[in-house]
N, C-alpha and C. Protein backbone atom coordinates (compact mmCIF):
# COMPACT_ATOMS: atom_id res chain seq x y z
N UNK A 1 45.08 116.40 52.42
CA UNK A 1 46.02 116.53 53.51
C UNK A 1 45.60 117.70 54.41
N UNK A 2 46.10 117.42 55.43
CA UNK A 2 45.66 118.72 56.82
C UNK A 2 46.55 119.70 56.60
N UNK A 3 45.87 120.90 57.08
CA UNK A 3 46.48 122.10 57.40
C UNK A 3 47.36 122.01 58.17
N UNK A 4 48.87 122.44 58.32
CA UNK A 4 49.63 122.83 59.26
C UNK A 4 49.51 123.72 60.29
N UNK A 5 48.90 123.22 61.60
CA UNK A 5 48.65 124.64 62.69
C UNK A 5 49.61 124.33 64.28
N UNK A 6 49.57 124.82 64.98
CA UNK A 6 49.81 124.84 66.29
C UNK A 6 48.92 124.53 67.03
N UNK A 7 48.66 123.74 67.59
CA UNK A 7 46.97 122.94 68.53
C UNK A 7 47.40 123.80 69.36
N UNK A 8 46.02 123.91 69.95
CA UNK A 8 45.83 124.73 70.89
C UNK A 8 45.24 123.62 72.39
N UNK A 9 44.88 122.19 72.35
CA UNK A 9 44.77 121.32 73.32
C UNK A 9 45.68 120.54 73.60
N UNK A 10 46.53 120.07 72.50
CA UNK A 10 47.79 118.88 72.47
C UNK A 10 48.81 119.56 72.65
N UNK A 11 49.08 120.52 73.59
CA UNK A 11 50.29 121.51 74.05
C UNK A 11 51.08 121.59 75.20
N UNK A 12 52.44 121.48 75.65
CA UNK A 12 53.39 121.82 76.22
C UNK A 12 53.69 123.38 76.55
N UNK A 13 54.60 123.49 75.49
CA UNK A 13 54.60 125.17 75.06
C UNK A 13 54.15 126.13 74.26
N UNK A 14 53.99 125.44 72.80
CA UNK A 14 53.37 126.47 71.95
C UNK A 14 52.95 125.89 71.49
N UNK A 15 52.52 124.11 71.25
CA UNK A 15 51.82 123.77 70.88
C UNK A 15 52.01 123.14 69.24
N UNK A 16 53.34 123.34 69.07
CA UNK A 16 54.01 123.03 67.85
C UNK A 16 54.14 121.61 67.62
N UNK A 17 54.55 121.06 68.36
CA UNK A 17 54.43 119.34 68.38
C UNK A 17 53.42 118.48 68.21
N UNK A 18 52.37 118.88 69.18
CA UNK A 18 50.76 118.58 69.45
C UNK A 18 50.38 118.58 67.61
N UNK A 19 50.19 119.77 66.81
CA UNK A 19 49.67 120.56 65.46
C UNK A 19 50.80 119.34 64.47
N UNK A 20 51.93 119.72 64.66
CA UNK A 20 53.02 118.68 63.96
C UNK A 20 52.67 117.33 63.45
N UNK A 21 52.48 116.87 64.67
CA UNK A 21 52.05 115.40 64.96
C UNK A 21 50.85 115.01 64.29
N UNK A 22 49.64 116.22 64.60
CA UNK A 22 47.99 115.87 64.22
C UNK A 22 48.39 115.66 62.08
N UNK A 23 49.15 116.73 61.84
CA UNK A 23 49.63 116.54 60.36
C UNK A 23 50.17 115.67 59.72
N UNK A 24 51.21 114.98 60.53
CA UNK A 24 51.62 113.96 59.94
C UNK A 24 51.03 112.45 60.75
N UNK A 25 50.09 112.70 61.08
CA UNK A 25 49.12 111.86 61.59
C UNK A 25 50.04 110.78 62.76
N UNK A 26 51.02 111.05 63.62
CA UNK A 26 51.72 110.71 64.26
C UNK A 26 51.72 110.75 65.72
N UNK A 27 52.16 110.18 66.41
CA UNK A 27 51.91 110.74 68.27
C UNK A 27 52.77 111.42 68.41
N UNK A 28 52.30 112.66 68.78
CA UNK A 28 53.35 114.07 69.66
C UNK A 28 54.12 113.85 70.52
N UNK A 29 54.28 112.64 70.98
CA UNK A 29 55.26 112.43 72.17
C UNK A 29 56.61 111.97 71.19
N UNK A 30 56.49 111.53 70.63
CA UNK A 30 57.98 111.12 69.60
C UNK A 30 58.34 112.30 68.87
N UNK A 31 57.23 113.40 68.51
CA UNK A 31 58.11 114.81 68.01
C UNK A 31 58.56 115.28 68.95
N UNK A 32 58.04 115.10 70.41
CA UNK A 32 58.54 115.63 71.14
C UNK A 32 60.18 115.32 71.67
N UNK A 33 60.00 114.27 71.59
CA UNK A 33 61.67 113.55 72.25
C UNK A 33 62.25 114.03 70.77
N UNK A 34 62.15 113.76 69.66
CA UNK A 34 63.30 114.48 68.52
C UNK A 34 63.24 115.88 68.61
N UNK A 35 62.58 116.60 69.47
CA UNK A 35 62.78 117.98 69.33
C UNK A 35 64.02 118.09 70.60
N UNK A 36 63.64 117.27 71.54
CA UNK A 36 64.61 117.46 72.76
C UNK A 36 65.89 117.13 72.52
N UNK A 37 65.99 115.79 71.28
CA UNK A 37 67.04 115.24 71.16
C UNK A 37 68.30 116.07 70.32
N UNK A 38 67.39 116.70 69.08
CA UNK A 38 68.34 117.62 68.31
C UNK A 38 68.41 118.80 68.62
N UNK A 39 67.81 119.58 69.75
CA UNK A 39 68.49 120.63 70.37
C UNK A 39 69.62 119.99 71.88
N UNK A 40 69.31 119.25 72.33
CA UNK A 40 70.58 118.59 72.86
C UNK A 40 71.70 118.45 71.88
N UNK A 41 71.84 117.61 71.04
CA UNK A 41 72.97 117.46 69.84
C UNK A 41 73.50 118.66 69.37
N UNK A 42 72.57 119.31 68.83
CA UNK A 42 73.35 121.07 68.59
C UNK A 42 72.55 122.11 68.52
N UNK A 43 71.37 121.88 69.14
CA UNK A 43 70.38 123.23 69.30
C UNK A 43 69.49 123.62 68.34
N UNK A 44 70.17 122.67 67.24
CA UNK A 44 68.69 123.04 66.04
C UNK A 44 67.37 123.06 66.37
N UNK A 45 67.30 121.67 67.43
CA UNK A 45 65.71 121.55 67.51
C UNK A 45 64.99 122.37 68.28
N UNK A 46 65.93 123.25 69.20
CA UNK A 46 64.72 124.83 69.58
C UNK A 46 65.02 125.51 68.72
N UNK A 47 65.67 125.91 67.74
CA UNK A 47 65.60 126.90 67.12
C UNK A 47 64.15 126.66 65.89
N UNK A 48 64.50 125.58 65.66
CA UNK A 48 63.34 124.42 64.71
C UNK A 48 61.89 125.08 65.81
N UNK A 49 61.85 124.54 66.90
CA UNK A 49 60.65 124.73 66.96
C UNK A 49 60.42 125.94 67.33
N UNK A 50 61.08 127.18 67.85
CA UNK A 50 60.93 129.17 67.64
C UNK A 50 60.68 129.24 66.43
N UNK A 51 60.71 128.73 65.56
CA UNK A 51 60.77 129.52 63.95
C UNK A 51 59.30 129.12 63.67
N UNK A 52 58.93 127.73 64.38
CA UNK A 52 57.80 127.25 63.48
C UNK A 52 56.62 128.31 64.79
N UNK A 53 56.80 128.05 66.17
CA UNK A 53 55.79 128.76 66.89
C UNK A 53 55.73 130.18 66.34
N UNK A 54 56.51 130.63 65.84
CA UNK A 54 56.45 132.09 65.35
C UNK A 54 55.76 132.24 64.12
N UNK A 55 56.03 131.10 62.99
CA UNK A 55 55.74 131.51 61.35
C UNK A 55 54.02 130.47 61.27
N UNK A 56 53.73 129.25 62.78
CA UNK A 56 52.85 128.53 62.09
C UNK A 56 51.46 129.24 63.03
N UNK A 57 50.45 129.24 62.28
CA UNK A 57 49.20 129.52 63.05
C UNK A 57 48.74 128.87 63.96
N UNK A 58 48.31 129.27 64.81
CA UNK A 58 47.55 128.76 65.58
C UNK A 58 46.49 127.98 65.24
N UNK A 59 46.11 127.07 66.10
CA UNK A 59 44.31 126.44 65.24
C UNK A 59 43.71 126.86 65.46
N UNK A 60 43.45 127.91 66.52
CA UNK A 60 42.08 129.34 66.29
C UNK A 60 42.78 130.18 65.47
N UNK A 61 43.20 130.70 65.05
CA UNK A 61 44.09 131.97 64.63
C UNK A 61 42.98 132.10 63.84
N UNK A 62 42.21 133.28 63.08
CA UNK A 62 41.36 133.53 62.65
C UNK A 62 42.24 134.14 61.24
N UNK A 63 43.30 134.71 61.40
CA UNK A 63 43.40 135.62 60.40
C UNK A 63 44.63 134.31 59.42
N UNK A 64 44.96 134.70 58.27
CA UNK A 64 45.25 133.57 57.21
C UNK A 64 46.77 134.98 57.02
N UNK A 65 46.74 135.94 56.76
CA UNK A 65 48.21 136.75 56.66
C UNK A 65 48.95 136.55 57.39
N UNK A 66 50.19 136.30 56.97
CA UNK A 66 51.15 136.04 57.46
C UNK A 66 51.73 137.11 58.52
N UNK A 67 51.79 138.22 58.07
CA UNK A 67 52.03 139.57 59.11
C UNK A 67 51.00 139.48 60.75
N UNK A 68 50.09 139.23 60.41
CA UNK A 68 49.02 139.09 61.56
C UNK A 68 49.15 137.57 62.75
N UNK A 69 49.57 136.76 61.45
CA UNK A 69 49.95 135.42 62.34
C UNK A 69 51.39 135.72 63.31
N UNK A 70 52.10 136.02 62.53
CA UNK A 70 53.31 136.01 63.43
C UNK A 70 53.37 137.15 65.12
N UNK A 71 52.54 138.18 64.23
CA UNK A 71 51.98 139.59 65.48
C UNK A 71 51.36 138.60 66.90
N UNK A 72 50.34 138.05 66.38
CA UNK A 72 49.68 137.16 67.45
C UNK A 72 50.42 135.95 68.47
N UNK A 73 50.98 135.50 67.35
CA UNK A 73 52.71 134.69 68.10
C UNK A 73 53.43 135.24 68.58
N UNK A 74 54.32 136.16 68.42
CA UNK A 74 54.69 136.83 69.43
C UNK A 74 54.11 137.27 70.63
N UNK A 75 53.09 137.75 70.56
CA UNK A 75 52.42 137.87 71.61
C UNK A 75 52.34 136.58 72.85
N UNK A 76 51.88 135.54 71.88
CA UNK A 76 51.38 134.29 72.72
C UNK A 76 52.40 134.15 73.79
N UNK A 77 54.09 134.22 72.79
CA UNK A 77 55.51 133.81 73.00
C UNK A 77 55.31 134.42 73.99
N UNK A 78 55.71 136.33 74.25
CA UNK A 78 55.43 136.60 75.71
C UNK A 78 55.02 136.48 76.72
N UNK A 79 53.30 136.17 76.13
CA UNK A 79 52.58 135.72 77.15
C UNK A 79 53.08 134.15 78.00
N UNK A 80 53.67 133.59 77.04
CA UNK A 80 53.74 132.28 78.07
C UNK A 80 55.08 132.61 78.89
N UNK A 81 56.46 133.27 78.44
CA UNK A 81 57.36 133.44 78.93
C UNK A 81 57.17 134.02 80.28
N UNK A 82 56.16 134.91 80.00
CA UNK A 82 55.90 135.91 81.37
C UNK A 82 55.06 134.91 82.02
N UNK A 83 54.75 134.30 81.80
CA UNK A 83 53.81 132.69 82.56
C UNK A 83 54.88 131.87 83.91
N UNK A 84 55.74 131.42 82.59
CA UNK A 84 56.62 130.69 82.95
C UNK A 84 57.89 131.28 84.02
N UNK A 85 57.64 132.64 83.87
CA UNK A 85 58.90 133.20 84.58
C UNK A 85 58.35 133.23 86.13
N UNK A 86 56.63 133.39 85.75
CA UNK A 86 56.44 133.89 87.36
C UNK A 86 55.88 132.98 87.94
N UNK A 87 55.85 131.50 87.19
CA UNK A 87 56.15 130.47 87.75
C UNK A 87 57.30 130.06 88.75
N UNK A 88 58.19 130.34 87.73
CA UNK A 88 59.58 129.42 88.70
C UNK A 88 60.27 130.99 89.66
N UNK A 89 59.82 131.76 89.67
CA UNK A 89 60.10 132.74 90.45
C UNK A 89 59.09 132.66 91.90
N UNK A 90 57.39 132.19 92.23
CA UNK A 90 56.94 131.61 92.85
C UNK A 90 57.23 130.68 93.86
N UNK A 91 58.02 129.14 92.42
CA UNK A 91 59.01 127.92 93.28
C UNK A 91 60.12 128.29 93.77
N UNK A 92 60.41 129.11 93.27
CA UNK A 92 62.07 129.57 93.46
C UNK A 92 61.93 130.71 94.66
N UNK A 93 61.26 130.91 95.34
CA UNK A 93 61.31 132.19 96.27
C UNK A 93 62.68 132.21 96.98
N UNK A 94 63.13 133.58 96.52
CA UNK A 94 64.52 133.21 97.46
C UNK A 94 64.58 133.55 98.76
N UNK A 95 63.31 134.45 99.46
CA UNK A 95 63.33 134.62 100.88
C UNK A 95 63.14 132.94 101.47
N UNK A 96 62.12 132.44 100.91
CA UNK A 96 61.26 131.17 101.58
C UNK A 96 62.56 130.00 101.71
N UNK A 97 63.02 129.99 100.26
CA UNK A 97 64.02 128.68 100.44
C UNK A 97 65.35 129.53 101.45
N UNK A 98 65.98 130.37 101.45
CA UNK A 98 67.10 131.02 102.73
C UNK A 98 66.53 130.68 103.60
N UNK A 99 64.82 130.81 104.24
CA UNK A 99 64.32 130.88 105.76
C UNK A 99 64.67 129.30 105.79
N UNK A 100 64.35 128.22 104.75
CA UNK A 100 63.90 126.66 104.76
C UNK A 100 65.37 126.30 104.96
N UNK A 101 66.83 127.21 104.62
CA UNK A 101 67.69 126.67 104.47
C UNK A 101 68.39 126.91 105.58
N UNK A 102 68.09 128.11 106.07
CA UNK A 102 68.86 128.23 107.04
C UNK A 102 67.77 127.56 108.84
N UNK A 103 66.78 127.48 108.40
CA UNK A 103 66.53 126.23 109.43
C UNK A 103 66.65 124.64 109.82
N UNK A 104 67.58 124.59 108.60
CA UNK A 104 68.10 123.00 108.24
C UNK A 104 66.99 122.10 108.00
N UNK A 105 65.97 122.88 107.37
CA UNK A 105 65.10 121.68 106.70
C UNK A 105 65.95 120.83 105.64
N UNK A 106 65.99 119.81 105.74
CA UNK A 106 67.14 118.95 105.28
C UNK A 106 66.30 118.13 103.90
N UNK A 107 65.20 118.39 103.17
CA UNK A 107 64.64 118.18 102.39
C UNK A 107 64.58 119.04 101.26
N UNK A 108 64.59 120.57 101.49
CA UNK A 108 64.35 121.28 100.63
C UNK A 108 66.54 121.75 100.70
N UNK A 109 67.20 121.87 101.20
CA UNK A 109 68.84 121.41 101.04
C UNK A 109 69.05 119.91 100.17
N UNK A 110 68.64 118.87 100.36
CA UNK A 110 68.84 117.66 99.53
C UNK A 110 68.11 118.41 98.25
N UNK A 111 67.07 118.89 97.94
CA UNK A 111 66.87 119.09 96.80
C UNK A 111 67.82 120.01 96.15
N UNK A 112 67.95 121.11 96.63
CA UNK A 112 68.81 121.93 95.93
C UNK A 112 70.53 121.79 95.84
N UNK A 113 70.69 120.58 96.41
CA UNK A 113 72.17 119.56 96.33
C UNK A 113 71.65 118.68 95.32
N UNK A 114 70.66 117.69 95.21
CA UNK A 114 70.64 117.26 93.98
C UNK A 114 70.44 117.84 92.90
N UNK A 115 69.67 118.98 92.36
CA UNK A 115 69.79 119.96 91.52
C UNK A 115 71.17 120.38 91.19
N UNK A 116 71.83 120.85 91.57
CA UNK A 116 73.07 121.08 91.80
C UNK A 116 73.56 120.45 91.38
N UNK A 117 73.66 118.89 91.51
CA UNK A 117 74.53 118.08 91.09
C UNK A 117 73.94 117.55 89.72
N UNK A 118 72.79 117.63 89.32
CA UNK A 118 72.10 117.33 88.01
C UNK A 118 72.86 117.77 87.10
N UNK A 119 72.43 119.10 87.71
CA UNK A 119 73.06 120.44 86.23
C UNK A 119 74.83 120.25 86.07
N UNK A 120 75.30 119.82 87.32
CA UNK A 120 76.93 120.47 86.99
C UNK A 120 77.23 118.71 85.85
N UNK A 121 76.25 117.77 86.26
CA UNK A 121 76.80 116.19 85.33
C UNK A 121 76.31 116.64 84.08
N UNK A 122 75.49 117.28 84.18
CA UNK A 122 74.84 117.15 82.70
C UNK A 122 75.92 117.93 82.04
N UNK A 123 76.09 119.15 82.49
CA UNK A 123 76.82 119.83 81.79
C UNK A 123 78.56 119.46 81.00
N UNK A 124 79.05 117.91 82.31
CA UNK A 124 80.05 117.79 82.32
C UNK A 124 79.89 116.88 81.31
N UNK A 125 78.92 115.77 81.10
CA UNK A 125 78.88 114.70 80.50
C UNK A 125 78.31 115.58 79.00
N UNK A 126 77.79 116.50 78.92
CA UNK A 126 77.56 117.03 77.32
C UNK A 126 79.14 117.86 76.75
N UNK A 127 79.84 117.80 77.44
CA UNK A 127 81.11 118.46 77.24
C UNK A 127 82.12 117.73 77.09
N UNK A 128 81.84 116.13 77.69
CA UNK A 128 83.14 115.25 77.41
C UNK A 128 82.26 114.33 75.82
N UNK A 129 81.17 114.72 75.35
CA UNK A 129 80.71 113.97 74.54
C UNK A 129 80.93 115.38 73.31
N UNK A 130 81.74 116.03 73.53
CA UNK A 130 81.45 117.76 72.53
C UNK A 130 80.43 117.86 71.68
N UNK A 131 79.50 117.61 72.67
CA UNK A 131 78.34 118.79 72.43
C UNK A 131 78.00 120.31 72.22
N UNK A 132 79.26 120.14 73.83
CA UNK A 132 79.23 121.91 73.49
C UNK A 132 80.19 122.83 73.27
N UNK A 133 80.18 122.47 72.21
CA UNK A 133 81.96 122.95 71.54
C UNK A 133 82.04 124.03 72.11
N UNK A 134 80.98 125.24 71.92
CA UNK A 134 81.21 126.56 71.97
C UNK A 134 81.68 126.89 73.98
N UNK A 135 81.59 125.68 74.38
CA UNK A 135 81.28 125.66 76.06
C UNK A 135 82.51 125.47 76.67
N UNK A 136 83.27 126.43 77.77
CA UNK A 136 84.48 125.85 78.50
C UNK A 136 84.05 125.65 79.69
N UNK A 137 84.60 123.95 80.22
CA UNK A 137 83.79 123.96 81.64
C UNK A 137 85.12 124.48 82.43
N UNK A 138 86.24 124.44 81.84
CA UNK A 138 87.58 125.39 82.44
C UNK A 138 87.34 126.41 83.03
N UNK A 139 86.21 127.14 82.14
CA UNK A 139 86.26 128.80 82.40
C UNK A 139 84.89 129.14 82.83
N UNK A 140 84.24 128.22 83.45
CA UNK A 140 82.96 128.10 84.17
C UNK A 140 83.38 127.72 85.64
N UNK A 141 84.06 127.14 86.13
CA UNK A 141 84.64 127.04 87.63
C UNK A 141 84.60 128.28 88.11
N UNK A 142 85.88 129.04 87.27
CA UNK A 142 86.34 130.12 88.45
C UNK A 142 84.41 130.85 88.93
N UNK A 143 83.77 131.18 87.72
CA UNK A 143 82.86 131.63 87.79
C UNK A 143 81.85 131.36 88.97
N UNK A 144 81.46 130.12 88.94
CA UNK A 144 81.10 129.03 89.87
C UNK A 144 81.52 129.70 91.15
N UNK A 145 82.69 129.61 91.26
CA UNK A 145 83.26 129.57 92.73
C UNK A 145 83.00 131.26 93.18
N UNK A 146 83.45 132.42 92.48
CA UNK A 146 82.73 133.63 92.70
C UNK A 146 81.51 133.39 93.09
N UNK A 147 80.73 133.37 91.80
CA UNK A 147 79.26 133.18 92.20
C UNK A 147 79.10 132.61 93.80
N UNK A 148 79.15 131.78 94.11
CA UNK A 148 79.03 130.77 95.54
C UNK A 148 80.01 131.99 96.81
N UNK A 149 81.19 132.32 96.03
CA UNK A 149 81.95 133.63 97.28
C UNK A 149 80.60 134.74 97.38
N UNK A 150 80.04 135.16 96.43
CA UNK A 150 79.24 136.46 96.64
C UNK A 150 78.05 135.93 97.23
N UNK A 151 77.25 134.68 97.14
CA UNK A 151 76.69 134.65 97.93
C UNK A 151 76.44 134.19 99.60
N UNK A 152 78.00 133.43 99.83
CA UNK A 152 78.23 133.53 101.11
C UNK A 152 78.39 135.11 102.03
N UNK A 153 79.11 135.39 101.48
CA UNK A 153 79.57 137.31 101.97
C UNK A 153 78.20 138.18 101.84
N UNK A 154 77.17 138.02 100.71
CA UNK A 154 76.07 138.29 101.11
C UNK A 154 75.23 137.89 102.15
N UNK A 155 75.19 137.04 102.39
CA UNK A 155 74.46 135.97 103.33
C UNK A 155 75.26 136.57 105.13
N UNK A 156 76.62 136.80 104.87
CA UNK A 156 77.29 137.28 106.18
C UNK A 156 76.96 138.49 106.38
N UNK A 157 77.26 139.18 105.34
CA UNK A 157 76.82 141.12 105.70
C UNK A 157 75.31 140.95 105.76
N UNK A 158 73.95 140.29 105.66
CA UNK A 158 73.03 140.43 106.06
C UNK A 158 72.86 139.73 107.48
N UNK A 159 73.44 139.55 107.85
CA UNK A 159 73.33 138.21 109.10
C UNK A 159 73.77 139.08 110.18
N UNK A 160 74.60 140.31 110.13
CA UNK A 160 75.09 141.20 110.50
C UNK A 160 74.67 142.23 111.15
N UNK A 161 73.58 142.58 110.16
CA UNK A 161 72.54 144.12 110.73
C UNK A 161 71.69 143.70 111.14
């Protein structure tokens, strides 16, 4: 039987699925949808796959101790987080999309109205199915609606000077 590792070519994020899959001699795309599926249902399946990117080696990982494997995982972990952050901080520019928005480019507004409306169904439809027990969409409105007041009144006191 194969070693349990984290691939380092058949990877998404850490590569846990890709390594998973090669072990139980399976296609990574079906660990992948049960990983999505049971952290949707109740979050096990990211916690499932943090525990394993942290405790399983890499397929280069050179060193076999456990103390050294996990040192190097963490690391990786940062490294991709800090990847990923200055990714969607890039897409997400908030000068570029205000200039795009407030010139009525009406493409990059439809997107961030359908976004918008993605997240608030998803959220509503995982809450009438109690998913998310721990979740009040009661006590997420008022929030909502602040949030959206502070950034209009921001948007006015800069519009200002």
């Amino acid at each position: 039987m194969n070693k349990l590792y984290r691939s380092t070519t058949d990877r998404v994020f850490g590569g846990v699925c890709g390594g998973l899959a090669d072990y139980l001699q399976i296609d990574p795309l079906i660990l992948r949808i049960v990983f999505v599926l049971v952290a949707m249902i109740n979050g096990l399946g990211l916690v499932a796959y943090l525990f394993m990117w942290l405790f399983v080696p890499s397929q280069t990982s050179a060193s076999g101790q456990r103390d050294q494997v996990m040192r190097e995982n963490v690391e990786e972990m940062k490294e991709r987080a800090r990847a990923l952050g200055q990714s969607a901080q890039q897409s997400l520019n908030r000068q570029k999309w205000a200039a795009n928005w407030m010139q009525g480019k009406t493409s990059q507004r439809m997107l961030l109205i359908g976004v918008a409306l993605v997240v608030v169904g998803l959220l509503i439809l995982l809450d009438n199915l109690h998913l998310l027990w721990w979740f009040s969409l009661g006590k997420l409105w008022p929030l909502i609606l602040i949030a959206v007041g502070v950034v209009v009144l921001l948007n006015n006191l800069k519009g200002k000077h």
